[in-house]
Structure formats: structure tokens, C-alpha cells
C-alpha atoms as a PDB file:
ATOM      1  CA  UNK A   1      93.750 -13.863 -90.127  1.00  0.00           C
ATOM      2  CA  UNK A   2      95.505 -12.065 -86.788  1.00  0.00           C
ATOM      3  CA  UNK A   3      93.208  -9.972 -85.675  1.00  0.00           C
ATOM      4  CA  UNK A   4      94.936  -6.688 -85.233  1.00  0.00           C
ATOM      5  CA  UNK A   5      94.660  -5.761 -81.540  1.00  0.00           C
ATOM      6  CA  UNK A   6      94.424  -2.091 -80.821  1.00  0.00           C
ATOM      7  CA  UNK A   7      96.131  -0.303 -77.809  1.00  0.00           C
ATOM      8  CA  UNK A   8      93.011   1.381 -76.584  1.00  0.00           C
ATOM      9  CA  UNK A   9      91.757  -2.587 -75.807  1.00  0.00           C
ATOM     10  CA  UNK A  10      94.775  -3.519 -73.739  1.00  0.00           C
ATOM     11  CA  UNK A  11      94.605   0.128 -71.579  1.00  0.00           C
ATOM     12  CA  UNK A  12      91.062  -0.752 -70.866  1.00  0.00           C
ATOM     13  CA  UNK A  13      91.676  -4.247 -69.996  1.00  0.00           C
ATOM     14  CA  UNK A  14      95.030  -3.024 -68.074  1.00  0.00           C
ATOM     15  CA  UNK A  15      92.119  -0.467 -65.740  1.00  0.00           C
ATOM     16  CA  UNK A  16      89.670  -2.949 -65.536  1.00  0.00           C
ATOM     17  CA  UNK A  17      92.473  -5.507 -63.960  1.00  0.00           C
ATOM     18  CA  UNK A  18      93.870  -2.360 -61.240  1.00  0.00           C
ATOM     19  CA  UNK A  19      90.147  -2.090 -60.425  1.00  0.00           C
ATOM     20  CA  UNK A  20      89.487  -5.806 -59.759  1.00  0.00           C
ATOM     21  CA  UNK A  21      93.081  -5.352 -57.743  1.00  0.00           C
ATOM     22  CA  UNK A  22      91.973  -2.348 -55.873  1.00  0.00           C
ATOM     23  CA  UNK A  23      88.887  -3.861 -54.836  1.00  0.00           C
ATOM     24  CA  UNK A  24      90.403  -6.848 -53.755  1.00  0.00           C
ATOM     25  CA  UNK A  25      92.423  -5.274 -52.178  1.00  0.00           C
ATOM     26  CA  UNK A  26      90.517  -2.734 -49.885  1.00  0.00           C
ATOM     27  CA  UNK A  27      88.008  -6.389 -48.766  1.00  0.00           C
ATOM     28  CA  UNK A  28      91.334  -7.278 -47.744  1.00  0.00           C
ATOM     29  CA  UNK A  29      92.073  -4.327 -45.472  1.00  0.00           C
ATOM     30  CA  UNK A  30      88.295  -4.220 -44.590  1.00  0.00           C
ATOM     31  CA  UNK A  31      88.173  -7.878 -43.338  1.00  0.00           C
ATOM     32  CA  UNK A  32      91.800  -7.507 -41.535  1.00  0.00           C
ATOM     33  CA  UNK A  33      90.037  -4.078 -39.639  1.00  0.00           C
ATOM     34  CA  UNK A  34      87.011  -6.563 -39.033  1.00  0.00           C
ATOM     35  CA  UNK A  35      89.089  -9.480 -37.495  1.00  0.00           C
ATOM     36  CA  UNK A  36      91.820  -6.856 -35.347  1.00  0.00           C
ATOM     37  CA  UNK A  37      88.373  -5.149 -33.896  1.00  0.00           C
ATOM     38  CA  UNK A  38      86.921  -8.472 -33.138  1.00  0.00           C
ATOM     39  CA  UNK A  39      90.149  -9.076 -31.497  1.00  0.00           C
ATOM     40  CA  UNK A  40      90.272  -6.001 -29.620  1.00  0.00           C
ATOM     41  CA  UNK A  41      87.360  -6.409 -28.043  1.00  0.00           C
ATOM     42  CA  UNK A  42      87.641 -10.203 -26.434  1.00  0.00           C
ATOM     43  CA  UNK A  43      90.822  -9.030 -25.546  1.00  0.00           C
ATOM     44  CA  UNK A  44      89.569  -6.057 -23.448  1.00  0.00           C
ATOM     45  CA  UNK A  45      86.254  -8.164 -22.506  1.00  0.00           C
ATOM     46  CA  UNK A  46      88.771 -10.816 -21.063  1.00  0.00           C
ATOM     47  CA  UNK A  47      90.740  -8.859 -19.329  1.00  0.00           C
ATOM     48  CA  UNK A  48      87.211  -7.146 -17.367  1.00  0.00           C
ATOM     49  CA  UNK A  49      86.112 -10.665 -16.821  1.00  0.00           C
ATOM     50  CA  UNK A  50      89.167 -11.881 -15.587  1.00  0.00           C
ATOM     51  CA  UNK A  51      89.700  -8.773 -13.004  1.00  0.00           C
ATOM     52  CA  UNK A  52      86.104  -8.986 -12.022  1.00  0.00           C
ATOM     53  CA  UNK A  53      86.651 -12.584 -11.496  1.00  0.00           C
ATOM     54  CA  UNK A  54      89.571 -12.127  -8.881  1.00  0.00           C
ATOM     55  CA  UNK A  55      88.335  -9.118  -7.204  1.00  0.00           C
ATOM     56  CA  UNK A  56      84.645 -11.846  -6.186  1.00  0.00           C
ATOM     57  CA  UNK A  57      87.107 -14.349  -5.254  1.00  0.00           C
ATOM     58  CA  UNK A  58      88.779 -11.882  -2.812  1.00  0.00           C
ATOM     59  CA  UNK A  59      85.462 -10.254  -1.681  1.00  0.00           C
ATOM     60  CA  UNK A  60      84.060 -14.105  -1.299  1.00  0.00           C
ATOM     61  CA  UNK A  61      87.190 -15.350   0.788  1.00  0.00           C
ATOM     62  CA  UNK A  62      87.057 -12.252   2.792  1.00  0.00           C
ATOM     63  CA  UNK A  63      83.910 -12.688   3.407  1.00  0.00           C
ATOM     64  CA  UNK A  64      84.127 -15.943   4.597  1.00  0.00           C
ATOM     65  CA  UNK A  65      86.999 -14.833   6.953  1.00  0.00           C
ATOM     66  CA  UNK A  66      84.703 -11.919   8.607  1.00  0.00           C
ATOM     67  CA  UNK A  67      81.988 -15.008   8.879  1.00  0.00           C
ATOM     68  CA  UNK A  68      84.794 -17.298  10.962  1.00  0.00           C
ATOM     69  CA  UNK A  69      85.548 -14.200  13.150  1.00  0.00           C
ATOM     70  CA  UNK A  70      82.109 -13.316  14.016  1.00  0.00           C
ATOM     71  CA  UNK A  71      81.364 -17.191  14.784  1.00  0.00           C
ATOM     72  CA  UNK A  72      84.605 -17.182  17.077  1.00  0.00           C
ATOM     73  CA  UNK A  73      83.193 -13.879  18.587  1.00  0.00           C
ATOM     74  CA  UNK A  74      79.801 -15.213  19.199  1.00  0.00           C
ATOM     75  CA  UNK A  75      81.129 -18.558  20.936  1.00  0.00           C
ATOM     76  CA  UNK A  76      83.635 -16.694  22.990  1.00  0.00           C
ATOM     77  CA  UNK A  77      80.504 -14.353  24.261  1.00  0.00           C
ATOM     78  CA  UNK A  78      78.718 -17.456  24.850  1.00  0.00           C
ATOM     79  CA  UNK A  79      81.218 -19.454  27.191  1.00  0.00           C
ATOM     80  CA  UNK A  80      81.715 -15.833  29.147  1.00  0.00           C
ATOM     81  CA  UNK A  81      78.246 -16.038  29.731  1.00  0.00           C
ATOM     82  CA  UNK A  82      77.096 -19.330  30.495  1.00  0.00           C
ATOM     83  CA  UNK A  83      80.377 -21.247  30.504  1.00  0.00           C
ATOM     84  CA  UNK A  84      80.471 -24.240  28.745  1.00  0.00           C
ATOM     85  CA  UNK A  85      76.687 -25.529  29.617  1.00  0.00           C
ATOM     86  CA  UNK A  86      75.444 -23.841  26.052  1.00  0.00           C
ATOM     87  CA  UNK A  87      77.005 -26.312  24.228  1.00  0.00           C
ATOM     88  CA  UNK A  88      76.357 -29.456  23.697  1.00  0.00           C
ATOM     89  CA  UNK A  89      79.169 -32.620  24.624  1.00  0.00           C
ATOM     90  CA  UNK A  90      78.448 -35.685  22.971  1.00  0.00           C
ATOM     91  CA  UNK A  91      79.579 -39.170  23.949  1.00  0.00           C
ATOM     92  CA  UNK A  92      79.654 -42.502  22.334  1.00  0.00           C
ATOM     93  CA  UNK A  93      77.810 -45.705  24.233  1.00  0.00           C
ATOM     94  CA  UNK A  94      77.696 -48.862  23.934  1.00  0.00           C
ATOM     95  CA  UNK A  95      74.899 -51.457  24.822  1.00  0.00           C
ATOM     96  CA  UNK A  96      76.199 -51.402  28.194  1.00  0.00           C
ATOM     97  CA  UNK A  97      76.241 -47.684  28.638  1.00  0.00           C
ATOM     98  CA  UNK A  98      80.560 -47.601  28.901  1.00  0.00           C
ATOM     99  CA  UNK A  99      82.090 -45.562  26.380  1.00  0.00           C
ATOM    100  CA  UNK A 100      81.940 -46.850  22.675  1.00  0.00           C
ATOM    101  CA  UNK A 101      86.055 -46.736  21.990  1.00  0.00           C
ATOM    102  CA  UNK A 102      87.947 -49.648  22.402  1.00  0.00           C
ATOM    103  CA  UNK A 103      84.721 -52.154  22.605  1.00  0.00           C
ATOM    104  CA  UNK A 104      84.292 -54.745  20.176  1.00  0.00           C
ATOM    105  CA  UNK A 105      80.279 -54.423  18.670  1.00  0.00           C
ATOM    106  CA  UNK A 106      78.164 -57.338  17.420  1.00  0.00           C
ATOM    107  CA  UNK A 107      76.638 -55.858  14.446  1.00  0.00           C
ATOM    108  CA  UNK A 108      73.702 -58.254  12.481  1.00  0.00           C
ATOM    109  CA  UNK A 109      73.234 -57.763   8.589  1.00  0.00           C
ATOM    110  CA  UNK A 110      70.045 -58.814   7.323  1.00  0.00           C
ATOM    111  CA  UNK A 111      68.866 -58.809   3.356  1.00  0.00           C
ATOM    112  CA  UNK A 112      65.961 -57.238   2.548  1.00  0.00           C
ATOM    113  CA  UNK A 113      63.566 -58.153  -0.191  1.00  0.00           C
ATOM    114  CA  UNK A 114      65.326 -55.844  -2.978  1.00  0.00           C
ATOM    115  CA  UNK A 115      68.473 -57.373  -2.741  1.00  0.00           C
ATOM    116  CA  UNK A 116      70.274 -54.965  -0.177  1.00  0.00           C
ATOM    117  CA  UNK A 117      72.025 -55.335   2.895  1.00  0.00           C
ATOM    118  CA  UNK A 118      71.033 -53.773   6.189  1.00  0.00           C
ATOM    119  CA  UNK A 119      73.308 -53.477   9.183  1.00  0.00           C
ATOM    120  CA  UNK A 120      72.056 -52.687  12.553  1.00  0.00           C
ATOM    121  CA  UNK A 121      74.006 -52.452  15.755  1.00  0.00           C
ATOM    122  CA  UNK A 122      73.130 -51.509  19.061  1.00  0.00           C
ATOM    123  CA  UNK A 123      74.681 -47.952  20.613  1.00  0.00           C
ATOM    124  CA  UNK A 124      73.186 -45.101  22.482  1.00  0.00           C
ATOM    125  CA  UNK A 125      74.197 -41.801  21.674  1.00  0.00           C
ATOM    126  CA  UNK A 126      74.085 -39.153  25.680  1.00  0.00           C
ATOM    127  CA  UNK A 127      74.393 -35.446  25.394  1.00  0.00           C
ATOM    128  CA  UNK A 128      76.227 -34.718  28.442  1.00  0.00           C
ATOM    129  CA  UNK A 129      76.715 -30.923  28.422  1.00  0.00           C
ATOM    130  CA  UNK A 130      73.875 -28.633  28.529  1.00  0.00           C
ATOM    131  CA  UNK A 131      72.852 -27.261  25.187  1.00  0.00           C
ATOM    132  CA  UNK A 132      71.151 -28.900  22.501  1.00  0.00           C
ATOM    133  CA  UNK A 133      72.645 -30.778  19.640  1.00  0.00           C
ATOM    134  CA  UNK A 134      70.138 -29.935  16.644  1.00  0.00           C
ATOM    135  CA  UNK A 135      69.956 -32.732  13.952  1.00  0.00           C
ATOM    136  CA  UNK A 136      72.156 -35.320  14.215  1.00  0.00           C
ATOM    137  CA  UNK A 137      73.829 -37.864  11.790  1.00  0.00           C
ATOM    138  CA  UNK A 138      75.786 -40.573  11.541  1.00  0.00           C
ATOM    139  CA  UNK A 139      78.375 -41.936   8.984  1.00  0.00           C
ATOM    140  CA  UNK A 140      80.225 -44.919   8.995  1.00  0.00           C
ATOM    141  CA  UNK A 141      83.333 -46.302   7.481  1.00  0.00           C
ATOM    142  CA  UNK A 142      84.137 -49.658   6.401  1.00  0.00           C
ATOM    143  CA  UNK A 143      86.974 -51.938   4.879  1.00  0.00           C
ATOM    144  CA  UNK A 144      86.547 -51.391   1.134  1.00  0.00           C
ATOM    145  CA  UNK A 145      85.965 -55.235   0.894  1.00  0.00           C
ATOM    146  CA  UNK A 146      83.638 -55.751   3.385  1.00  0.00           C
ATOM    147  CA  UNK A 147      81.930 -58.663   2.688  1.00  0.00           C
ATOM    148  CA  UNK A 148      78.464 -59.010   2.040  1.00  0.00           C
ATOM    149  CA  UNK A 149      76.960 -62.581   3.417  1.00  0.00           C
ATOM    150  CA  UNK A 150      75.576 -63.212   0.149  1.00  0.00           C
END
């Protein structure tokens, strides 16, 4: 009952298998060119970002530098001219119009309706030079456990 197997069958099924092989083979090389190009290219599109990166940071700091000079320029100019009337010279008052440092302040804190504290202290604020100040602002700085007269 052995089927008698003839060599023409196993050269056929020998080709068949090198072509399976073959073509396995050249997706192989195919998907390594794929994955070395992909490569390639965020390598080279790194290395532009990363060099156009730097060179802003330079042109940005430089920039800033020019920006300081011309400022230092400006204010030198100024004080040549008009001495040091055009700008402005701020000072510190109490209630009692003597300089702010070294006084002890009463300062009252009062709750309002939504539950938050409001302090409020008296101070006067002179310009004694000549030029104008522009906006002003004021920030203060506390113990971190102040307490809060709940």
C-alpha cells in the first residue's frame, strides 16, 4: 500500500520551499532597508533640530545682551542730560511720615463675608526724585504660619 513517491514530486516540492525561502527572505531585507531609512532620517532630522535649537538659544541670549546694553546706554544718556531728576526715588512712610524701616506697624485683619482675611495697614508711599514711577505694586511677605484670627 506505499505509495511509490516519484523524484519529479520531491524536486518540485524542494523549488517550491527555495521560493517560499527567497521570498521570505527578500521581506526580510526589504523591511530591514525600511526600518535603517526610517532611522536615517530621525537621525539627520535630530541632529537639524538640535543645531537649530542651540543656534535660537544663542541668537535669543544675545539678543537679550544687546537689549541690557542699549538700556544701560539709554540711562547713562539720560543722567548726562538731566542728572538724576528723570528718575524716579521712592521712599517708604509710615503714618507719621518718618521712614518705614525700623518702625513697628499696627496692621488690623478683618474677615469678610466669604470667609477671607483682609489686612490693612496704614503707610504712604513719596516719590522724591523727579521722574515718574509708572504703575506701582506692592508685595508682601509673611511668616509661613501666620496666624489667621479665626
Amino acid at each position: 500500500m506505499d505509495e511509490e513517491i516519484r523524484p519529479s514530486t520531491y524536486k518540485a516540492s524542494l523549488d517550491a520551499l527555495k521560493r517560499r525561502i527567497t521570498a521570505t527572505e527578500k521581506r526580510f531585507e526589504d523591511v530591514k532597508w525600511y526600518i535603517g531609512g526610517a532611522s536615517l532620517i530621525f537621525s539627520a532630522l535630530t541632529l537639524v533640530l538640535g543645531w537649530n535649537f542651540s543656534g535660537d538659544r544663542k541668537e535669543l541670549r544675545d539678543a537679550v545682551n544687546d537689549m541690557k546694553t542699549d538700556v544701560r546706554e539709554l540711562e547713562d544718556r539720560l543722567r548726562e542730560q538731566y542728572g538724576q531728576a528723570a528718575f524716579p526715588q521712592l521712599a517708604l512712610l509710615g503714618s507719621d511720615a518718618r521712614p518705614l524701616a525700623g518702625q513697628q506697624v499696627q496692621a488690623e485683619v478683618k474677615r469678610t463675608n466669604d470667609g477671607t482675611a483682609q489686612l490693612s495697614f496704614p503707610w504712604a508711599l513719596r516719590n522724591t526724585g523727579k521722574g515718574a514711577t509708572g504703575p506701582v505694586w506692592m508685595k508682601l511677605f509673611t511668616q509661613k504660619d501666620m496666624p489667621t484670627f479665626a
